[in-house]
N, C-alpha and C. Protein backbone atom coordinates (compact mmCIF):
# COMPACT_ATOMS: atom_id res chain seq x y z
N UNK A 1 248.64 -146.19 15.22
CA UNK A 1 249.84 -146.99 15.43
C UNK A 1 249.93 -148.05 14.34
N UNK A 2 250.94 -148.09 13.39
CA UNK A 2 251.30 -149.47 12.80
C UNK A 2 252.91 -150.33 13.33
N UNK A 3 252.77 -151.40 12.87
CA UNK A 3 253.27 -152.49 13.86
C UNK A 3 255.07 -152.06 12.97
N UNK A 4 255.03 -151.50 11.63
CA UNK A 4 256.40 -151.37 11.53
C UNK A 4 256.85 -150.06 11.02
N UNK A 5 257.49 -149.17 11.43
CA UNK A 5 257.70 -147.79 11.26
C UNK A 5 257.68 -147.65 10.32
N UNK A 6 258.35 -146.50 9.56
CA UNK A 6 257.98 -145.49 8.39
C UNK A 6 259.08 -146.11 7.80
N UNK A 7 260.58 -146.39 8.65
CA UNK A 7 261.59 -146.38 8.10
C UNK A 7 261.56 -147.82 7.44
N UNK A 8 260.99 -148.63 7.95
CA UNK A 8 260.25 -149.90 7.91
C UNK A 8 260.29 -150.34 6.54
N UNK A 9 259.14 -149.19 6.26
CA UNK A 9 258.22 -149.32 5.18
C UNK A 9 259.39 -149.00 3.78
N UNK A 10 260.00 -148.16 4.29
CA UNK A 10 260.83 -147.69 2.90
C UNK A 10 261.96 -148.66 2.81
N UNK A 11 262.39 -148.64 3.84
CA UNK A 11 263.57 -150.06 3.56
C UNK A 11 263.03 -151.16 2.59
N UNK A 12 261.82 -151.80 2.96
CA UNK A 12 261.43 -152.94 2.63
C UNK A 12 260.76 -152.54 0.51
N UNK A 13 260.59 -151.28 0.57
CA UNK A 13 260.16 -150.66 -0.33
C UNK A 13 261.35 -150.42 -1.37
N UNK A 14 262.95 -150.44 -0.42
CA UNK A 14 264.05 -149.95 -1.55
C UNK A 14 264.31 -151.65 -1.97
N UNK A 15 264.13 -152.58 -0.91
CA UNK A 15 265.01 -153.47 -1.39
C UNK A 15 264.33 -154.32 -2.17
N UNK A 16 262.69 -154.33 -2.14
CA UNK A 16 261.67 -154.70 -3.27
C UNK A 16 262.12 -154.47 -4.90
N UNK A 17 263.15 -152.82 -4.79
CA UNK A 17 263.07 -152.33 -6.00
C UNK A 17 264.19 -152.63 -6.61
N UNK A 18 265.38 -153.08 -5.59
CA UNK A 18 266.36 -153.58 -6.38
C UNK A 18 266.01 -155.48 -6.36
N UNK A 19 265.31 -155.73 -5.83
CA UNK A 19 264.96 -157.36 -5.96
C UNK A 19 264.20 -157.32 -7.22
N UNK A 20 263.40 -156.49 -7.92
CA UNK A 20 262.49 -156.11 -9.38
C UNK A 20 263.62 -155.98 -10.15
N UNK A 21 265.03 -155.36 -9.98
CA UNK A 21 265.98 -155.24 -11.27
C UNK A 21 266.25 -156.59 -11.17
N UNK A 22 266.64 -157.13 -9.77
CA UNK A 22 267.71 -158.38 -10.09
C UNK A 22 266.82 -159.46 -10.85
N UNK A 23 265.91 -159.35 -10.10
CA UNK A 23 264.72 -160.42 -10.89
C UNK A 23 264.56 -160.13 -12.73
N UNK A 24 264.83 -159.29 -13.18
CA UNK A 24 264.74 -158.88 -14.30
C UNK A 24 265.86 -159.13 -15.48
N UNK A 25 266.64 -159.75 -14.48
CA UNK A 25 267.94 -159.97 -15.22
C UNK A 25 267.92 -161.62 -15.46
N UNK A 26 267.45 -161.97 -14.70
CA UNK A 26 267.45 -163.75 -14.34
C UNK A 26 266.71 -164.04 -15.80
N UNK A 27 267.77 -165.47 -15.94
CA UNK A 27 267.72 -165.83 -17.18
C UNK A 27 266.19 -167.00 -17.40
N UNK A 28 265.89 -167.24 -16.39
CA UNK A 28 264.79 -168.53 -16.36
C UNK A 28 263.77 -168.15 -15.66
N UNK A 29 262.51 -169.28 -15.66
CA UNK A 29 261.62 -168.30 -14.11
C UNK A 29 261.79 -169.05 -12.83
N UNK A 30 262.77 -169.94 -13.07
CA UNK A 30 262.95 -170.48 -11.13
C UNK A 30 263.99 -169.43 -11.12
N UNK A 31 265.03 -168.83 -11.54
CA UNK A 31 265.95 -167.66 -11.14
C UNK A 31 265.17 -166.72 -10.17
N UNK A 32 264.04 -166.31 -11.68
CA UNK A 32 263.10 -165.09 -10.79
C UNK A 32 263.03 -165.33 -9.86
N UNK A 33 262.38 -166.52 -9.88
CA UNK A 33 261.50 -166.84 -8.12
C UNK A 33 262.49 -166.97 -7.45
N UNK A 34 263.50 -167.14 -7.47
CA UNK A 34 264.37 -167.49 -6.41
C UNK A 34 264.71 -165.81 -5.71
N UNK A 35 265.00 -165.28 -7.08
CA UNK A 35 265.46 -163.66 -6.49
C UNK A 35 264.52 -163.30 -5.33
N UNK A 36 262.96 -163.57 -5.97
CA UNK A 36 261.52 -162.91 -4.95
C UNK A 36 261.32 -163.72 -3.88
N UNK A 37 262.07 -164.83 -3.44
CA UNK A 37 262.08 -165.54 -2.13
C UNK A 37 262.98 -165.46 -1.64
N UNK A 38 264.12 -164.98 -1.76
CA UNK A 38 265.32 -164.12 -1.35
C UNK A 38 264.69 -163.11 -0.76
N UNK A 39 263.95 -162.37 -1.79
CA UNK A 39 263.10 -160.65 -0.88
C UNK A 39 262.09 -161.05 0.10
N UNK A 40 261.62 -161.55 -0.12
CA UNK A 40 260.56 -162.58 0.78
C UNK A 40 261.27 -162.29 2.24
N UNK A 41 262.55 -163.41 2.37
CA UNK A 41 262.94 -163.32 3.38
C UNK A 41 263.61 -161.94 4.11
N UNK A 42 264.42 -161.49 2.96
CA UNK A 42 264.82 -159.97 3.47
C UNK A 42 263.67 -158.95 3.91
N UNK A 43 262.30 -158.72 3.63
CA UNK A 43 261.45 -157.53 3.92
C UNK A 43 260.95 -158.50 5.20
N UNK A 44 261.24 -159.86 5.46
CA UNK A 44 260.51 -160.50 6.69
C UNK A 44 261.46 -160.05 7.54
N UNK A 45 262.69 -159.98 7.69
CA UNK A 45 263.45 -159.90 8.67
C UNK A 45 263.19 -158.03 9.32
N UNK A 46 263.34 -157.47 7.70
CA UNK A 46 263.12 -156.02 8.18
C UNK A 46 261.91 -155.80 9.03
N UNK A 47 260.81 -156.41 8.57
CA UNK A 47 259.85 -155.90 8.88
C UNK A 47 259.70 -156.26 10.77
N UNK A 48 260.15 -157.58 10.90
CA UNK A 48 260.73 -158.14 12.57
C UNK A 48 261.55 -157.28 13.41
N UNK A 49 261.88 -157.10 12.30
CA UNK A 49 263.41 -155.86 13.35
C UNK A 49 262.82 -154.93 13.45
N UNK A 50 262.47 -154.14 12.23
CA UNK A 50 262.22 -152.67 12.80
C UNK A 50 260.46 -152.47 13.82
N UNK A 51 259.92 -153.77 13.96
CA UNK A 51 258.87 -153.75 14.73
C UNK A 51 259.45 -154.23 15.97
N UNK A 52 260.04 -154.82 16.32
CA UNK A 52 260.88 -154.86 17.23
C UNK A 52 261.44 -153.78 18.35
N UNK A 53 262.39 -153.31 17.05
CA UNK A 53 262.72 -151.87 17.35
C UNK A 53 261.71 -150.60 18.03
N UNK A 54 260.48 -150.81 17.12
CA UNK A 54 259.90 -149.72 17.38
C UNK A 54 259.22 -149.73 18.73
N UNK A 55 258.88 -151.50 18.48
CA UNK A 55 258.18 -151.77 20.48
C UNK A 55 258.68 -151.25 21.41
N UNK A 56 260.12 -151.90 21.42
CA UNK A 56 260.85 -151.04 22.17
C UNK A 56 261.17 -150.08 22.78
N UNK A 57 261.39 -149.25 21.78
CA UNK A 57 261.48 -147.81 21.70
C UNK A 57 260.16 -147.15 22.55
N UNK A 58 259.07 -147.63 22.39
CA UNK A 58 257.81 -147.14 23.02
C UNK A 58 257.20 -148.13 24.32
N UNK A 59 258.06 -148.69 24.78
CA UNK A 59 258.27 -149.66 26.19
C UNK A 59 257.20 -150.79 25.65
N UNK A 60 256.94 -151.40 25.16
CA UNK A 60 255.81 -152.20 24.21
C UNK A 60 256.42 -153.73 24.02
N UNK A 61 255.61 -154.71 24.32
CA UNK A 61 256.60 -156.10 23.98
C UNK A 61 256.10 -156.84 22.66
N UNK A 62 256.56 -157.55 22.04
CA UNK A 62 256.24 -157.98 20.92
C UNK A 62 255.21 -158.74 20.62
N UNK A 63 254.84 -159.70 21.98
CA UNK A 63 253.87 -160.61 22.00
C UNK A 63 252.87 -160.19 23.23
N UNK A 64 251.67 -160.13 23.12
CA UNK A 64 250.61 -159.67 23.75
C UNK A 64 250.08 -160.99 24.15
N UNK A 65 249.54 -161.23 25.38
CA UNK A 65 248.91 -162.25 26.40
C UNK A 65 247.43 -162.01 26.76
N UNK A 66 246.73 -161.17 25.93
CA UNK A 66 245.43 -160.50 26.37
C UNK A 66 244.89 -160.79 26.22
């Protein structure tokens, strides 16, 4: 079992790859960084949701009390 699906993984994997072009275009290096803390937050959200999702899906809650 991992905590964020397959689809997860590739989402966070496509939007890495267009955050590497955009970053590549940026004229300075706070641009860059800004692009890669932009992705930062976008693969955090994916990665929340689609673990989320997947708990779900398999009757599972997000936070464990054990």
């Amino acid at each position: 079992f991992t905590a964020i699906s397959g689809v997860g993984y590739v989402l966070i994997g496509v939007t890495a790859v267009v955050a590497a072009w955009l970053a590549s275009l940026q004229p300075t290096p706070e641009r860059w960084l800004g692009v890669w803390m932009v992705e930062l937050v976008v693969a955090g959200v994916i990665a929340v949701g689609m673990s989320a999702r997947k708990a779900h899906a398999q009757g599972e809650r997000m936070r464990s009390y054990a």
